[in-house]
C-alpha atoms as a PDB file:
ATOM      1  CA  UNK A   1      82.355  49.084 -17.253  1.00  0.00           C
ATOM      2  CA  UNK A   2      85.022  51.052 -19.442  1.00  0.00           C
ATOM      3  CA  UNK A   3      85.035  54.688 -17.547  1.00  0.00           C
ATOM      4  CA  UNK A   4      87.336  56.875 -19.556  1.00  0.00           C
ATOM      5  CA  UNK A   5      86.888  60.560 -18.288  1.00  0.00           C
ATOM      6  CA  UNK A   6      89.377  63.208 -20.103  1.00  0.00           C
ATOM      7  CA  UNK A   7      89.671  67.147 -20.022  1.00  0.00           C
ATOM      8  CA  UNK A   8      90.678  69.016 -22.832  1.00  0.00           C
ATOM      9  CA  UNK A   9      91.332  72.763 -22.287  1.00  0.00           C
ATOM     10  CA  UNK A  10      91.144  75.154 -24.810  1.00  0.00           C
ATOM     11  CA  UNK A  11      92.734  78.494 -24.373  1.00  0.00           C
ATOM     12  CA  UNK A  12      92.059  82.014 -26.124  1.00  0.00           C
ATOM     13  CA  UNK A  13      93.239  85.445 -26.191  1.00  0.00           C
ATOM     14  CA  UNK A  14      90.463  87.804 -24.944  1.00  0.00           C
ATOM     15  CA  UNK A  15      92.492  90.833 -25.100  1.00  0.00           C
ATOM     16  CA  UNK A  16      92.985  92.679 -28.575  1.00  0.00           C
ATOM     17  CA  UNK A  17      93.140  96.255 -29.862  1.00  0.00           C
ATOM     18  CA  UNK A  18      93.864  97.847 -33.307  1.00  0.00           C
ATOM     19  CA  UNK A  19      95.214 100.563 -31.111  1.00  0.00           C
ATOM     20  CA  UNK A  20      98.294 101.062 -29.471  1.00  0.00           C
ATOM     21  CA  UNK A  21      99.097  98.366 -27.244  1.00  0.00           C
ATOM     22  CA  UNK A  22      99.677  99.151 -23.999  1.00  0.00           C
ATOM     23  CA  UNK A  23     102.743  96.962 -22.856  1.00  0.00           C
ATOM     24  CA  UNK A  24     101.811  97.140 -19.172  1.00  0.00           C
ATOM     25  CA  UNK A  25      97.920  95.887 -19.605  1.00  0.00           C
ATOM     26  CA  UNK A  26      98.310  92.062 -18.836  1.00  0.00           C
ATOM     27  CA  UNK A  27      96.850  89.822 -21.616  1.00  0.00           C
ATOM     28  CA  UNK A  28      94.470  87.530 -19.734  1.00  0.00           C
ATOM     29  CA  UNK A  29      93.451  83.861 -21.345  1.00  0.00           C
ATOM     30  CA  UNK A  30      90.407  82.004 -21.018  1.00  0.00           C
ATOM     31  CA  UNK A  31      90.413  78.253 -20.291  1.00  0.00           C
ATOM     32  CA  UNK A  32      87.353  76.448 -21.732  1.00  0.00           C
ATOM     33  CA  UNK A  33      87.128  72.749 -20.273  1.00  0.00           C
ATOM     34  CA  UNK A  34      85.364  70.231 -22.032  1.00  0.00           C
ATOM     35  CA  UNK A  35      84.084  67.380 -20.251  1.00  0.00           C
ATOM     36  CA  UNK A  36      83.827  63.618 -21.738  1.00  0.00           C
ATOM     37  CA  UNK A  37      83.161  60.703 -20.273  1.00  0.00           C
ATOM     38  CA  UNK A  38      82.738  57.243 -22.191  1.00  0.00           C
ATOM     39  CA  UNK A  39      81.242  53.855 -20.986  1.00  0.00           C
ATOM     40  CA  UNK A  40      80.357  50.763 -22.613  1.00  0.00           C
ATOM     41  CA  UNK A  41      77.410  49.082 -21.749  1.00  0.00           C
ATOM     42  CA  UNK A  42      76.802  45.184 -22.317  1.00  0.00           C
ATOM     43  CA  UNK A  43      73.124  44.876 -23.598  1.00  0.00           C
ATOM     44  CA  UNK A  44      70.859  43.071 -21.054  1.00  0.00           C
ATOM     45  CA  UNK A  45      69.241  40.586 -23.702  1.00  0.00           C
ATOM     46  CA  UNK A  46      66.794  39.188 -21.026  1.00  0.00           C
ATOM     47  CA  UNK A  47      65.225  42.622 -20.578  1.00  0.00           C
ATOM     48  CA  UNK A  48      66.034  43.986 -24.456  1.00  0.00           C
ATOM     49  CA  UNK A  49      62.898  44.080 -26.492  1.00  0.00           C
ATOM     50  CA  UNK A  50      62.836  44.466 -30.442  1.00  0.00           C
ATOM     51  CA  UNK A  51      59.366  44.752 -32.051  1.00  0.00           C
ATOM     52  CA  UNK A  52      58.658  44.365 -35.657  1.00  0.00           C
ATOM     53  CA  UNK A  53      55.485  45.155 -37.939  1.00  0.00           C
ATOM     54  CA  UNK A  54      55.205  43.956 -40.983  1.00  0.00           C
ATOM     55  CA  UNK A  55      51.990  45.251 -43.455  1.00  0.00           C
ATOM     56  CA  UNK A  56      50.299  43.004 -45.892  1.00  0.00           C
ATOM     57  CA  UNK A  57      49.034  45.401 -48.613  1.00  0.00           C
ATOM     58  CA  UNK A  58      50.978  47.664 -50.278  1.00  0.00           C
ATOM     59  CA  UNK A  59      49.971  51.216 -51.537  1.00  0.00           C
ATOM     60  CA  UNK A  60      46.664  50.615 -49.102  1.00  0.00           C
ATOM     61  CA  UNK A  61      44.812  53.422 -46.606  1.00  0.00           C
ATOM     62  CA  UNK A  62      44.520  50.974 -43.866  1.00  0.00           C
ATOM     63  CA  UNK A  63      46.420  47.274 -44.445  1.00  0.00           C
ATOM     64  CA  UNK A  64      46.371  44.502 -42.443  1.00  0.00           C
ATOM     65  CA  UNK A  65      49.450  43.618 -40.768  1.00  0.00           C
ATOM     66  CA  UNK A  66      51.503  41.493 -38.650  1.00  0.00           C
ATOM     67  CA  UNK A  67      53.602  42.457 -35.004  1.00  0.00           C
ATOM     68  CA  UNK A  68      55.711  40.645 -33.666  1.00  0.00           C
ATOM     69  CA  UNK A  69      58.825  40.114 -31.848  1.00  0.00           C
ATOM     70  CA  UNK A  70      62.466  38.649 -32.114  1.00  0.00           C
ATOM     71  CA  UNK A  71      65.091  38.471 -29.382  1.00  0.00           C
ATOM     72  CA  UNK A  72      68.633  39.951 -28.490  1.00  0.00           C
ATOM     73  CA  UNK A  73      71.395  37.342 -28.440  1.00  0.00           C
ATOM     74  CA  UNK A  74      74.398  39.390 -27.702  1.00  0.00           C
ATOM     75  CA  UNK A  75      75.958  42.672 -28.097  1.00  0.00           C
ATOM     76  CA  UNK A  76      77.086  46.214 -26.701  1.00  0.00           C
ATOM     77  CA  UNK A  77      77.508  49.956 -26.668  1.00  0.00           C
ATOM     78  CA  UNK A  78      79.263  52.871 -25.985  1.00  0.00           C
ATOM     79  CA  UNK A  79      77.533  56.129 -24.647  1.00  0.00           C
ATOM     80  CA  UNK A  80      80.016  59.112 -25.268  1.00  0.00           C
ATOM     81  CA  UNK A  81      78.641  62.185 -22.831  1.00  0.00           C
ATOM     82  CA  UNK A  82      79.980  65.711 -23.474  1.00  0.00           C
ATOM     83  CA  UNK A  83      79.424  68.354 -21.462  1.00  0.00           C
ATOM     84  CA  UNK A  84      76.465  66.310 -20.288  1.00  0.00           C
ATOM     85  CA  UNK A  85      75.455  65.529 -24.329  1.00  0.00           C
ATOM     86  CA  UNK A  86      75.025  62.190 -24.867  1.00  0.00           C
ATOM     87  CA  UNK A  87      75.789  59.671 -28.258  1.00  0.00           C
ATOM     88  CA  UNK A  88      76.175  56.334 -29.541  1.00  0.00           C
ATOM     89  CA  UNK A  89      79.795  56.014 -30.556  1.00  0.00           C
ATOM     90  CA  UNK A  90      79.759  52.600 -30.839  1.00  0.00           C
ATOM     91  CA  UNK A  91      77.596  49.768 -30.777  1.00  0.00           C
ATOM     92  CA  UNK A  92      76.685  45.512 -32.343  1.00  0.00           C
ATOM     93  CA  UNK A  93      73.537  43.800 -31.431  1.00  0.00           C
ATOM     94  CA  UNK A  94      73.092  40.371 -32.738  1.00  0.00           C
ATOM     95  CA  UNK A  95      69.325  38.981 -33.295  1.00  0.00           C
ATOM     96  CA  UNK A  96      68.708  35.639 -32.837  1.00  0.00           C
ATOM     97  CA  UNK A  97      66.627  34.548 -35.528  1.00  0.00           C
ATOM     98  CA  UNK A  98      64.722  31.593 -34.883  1.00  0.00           C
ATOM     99  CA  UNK A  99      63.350  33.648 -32.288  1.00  0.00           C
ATOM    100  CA  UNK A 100      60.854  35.438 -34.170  1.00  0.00           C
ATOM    101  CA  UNK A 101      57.374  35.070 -33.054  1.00  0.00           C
ATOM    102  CA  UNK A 102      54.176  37.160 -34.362  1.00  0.00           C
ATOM    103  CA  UNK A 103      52.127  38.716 -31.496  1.00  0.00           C
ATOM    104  CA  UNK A 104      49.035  36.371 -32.145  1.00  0.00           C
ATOM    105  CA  UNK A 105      51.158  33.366 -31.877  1.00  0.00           C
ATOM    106  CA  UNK A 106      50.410  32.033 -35.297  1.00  0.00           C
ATOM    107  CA  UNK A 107      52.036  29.574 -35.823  1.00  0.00           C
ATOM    108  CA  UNK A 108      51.776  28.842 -39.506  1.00  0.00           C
ATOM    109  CA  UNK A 109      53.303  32.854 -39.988  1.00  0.00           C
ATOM    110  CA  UNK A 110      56.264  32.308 -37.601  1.00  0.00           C
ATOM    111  CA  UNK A 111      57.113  28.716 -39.761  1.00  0.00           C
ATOM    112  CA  UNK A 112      57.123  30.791 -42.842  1.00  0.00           C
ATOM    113  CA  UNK A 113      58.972  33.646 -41.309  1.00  0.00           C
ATOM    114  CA  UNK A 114      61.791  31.137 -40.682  1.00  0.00           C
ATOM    115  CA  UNK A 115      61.421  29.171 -44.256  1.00  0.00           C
ATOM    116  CA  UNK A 116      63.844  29.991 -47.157  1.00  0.00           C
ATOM    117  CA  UNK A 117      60.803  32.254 -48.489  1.00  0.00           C
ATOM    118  CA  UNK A 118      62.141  35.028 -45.762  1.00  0.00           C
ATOM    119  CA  UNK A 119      64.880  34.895 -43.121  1.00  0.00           C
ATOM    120  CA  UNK A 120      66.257  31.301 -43.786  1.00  0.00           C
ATOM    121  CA  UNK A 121      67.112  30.849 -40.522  1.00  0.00           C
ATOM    122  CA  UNK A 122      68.821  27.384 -41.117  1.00  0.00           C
ATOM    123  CA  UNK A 123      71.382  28.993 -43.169  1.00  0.00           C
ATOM    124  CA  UNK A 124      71.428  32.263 -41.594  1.00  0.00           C
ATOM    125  CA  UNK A 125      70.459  32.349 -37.855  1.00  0.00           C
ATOM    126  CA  UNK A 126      71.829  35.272 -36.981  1.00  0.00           C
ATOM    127  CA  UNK A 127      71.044  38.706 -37.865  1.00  0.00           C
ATOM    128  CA  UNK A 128      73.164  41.474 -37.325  1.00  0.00           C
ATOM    129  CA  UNK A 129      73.791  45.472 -36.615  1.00  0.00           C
ATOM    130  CA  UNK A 130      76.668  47.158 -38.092  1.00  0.00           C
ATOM    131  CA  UNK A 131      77.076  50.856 -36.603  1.00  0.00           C
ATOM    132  CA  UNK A 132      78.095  53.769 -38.870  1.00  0.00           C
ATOM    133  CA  UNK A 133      77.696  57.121 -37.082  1.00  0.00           C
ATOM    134  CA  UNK A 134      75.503  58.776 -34.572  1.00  0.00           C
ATOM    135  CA  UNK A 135      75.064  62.303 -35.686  1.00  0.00           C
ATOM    136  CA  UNK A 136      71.788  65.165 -34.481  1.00  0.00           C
ATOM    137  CA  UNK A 137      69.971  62.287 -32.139  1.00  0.00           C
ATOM    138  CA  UNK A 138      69.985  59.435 -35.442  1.00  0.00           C
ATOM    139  CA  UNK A 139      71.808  56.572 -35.127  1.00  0.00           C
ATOM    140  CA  UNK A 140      73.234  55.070 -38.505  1.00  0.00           C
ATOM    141  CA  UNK A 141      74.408  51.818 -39.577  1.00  0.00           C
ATOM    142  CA  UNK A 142      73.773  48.812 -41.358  1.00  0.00           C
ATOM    143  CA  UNK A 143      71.884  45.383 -40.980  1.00  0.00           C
ATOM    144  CA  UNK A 144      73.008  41.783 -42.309  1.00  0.00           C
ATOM    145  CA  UNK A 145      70.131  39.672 -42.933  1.00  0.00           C
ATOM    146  CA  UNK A 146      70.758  36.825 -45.348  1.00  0.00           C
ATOM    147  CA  UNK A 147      73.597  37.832 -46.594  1.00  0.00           C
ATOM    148  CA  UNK A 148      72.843  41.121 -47.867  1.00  0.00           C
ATOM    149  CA  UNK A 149      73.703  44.873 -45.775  1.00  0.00           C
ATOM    150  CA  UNK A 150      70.414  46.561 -45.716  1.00  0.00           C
ATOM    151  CA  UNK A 151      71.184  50.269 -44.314  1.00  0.00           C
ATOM    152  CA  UNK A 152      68.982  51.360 -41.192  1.00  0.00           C
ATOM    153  CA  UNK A 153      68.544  54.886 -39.770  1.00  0.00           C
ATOM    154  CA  UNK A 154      67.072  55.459 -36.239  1.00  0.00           C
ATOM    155  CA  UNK A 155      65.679  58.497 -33.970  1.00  0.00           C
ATOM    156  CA  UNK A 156      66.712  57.719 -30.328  1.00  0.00           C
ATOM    157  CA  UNK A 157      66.543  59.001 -26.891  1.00  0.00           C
ATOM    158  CA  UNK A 158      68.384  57.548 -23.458  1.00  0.00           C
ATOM    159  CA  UNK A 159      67.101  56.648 -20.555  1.00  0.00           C
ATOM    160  CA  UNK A 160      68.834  56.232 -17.744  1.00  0.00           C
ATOM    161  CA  UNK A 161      68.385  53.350 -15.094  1.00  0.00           C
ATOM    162  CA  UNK A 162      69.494  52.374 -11.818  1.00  0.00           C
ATOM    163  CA  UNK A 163      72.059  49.823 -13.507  1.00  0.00           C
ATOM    164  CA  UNK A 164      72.581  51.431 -17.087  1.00  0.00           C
ATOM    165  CA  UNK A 165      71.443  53.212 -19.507  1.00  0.00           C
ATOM    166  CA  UNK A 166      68.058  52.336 -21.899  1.00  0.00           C
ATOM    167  CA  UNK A 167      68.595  53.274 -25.538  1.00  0.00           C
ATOM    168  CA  UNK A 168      64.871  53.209 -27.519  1.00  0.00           C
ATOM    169  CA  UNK A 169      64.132  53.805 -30.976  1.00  0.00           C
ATOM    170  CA  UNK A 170      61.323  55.854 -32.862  1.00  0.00           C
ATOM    171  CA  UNK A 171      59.774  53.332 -35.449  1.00  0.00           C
ATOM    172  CA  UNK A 172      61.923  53.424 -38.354  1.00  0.00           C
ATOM    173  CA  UNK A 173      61.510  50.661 -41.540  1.00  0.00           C
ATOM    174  CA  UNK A 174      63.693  48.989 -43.610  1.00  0.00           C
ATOM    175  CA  UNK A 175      62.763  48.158 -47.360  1.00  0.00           C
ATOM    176  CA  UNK A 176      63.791  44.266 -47.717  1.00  0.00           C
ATOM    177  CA  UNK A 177      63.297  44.384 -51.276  1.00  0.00           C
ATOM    178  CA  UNK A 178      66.863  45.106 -52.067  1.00  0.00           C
ATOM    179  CA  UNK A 179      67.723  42.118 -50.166  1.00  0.00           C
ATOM    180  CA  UNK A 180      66.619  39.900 -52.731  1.00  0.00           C
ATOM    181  CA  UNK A 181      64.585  37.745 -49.829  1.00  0.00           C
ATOM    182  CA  UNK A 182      62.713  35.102 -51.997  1.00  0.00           C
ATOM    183  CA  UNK A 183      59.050  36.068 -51.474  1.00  0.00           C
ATOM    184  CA  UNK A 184      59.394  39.671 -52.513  1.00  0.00           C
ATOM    185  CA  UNK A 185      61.235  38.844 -55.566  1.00  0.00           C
ATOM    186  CA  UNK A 186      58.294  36.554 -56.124  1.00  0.00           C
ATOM    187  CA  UNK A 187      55.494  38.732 -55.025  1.00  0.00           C
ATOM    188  CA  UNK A 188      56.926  41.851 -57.107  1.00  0.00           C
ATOM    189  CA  UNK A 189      55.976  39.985 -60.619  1.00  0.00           C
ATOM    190  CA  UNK A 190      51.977  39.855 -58.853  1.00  0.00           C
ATOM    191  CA  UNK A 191      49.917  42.547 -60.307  1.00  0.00           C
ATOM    192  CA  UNK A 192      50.570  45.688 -57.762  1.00  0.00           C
ATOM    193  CA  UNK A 193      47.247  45.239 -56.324  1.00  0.00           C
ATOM    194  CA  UNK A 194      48.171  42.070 -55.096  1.00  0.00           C
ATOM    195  CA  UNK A 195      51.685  42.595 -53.722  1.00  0.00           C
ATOM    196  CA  UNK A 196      52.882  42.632 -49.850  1.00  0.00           C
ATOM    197  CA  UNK A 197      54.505  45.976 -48.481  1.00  0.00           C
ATOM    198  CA  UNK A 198      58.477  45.050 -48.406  1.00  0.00           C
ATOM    199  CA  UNK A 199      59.052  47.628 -46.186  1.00  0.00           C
ATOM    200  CA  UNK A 200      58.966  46.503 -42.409  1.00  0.00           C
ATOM    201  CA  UNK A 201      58.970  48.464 -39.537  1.00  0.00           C
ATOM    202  CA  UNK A 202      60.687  47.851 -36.347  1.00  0.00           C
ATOM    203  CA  UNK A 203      61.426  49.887 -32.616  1.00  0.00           C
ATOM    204  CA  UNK A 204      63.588  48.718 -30.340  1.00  0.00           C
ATOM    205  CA  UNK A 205      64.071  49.273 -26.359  1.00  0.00           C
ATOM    206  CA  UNK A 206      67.705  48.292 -26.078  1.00  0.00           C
ATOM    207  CA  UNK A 207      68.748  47.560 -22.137  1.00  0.00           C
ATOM    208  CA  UNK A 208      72.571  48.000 -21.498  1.00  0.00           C
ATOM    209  CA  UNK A 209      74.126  47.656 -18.195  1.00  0.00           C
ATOM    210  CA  UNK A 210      77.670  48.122 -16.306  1.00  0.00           C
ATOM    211  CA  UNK A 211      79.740  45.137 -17.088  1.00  0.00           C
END
């Protein structure tokens, strides 16, 4: 574990008068101290769960739809506390993509999942998160998937653990039509009562201990 603690002190003038000054009154500072403390966390990909829904219809009251999972390969974080405050200022998560598997355990979805219709996990096995910011409890950044940067913008809260820290996600989607992914470039010339929802939605439980 990286444990960086520093102390920055501010200090201000609390006495001032549009009057006279009196020479013998003692001007008396204040010291404000800031506390930070930073610490990276390798993410536990054993116990690291990433769920992902996926709905069949699109512009429908109630579709049907697909959950599923896919698994962590490898990655980490950094938790930046002030004042007791806590925020991502850093983080990469890799997916491992020929993990994907569909809640049901069909088969025949999880094959075409993999195919060069969607994640083309021959050619691209890998998918992953690029961070951006952290800013008013949202974490920003960007995925790679096939080739293309699709951006991604999260709600989280921590959880702390007897080894580490837990970040988890609110459900938040990502629209994989702009990544040009074969079977919605297809689908999107089908008449629009016909079409799949490109827009998939995912929440993640990511475990990160002390290293």
């Amino acid at each position: 574990m990286k444990n960086l603690f520093y102390t920055f002190v501010f200090s201000g003038l609390l006495f001032s008068c549009t009057e006279e000054v009196n020479t013998d009154t003692p001007v008396v500072a204040e010291t404000v101290e800031d506390v930070i403390i930073v610490n990276t966390f390798k993410i536990d990909t054993a116990n690291t769960v990433i769920t992902w829904t996926g709905y069949e219809e699109i512009n429908v009251d109630t579709p049907d739809f697909h959950t599923g999972t896919v698994k962590a390969l490898d990655g980490s974080f950094e938790i930046t506390e002030v004042n007791g405050e806590k925020s991502i200022s850093n983080a990469s998560l890799t997916v491992d993509m020929n993990s994907i598997k569909e809640s049901e355990d069909v088969t025949k979805l999880e094959t075409h999942l993999k195919s060069p219709d969607f994640f083309d996990v021959n050619q691209f096995a890998t998918t992953k998160f690029i961070y951006d910011k952290f800013e008013n409890g949202k974490l920003y950044g960007r995925i790679s998937v096939i080739g293309t940067e699709l951006p991604l913008e999260a709600e989280v809260e921590f959880i702390e653990t007897e080894n580490g820290i837990t970040v988890k996600t609110q459900p938040f989607k990502i629209d994989f039509k702009s990544s040009n992914m074969p079977f919605f470039v297809e689908d999107a010339k089908q008449p629009i009562e016909k079409q799949h929802d490109p827009v998939l939605e995912f929440s993640l439980e990511v475990v990160g201990v002390t290293e």
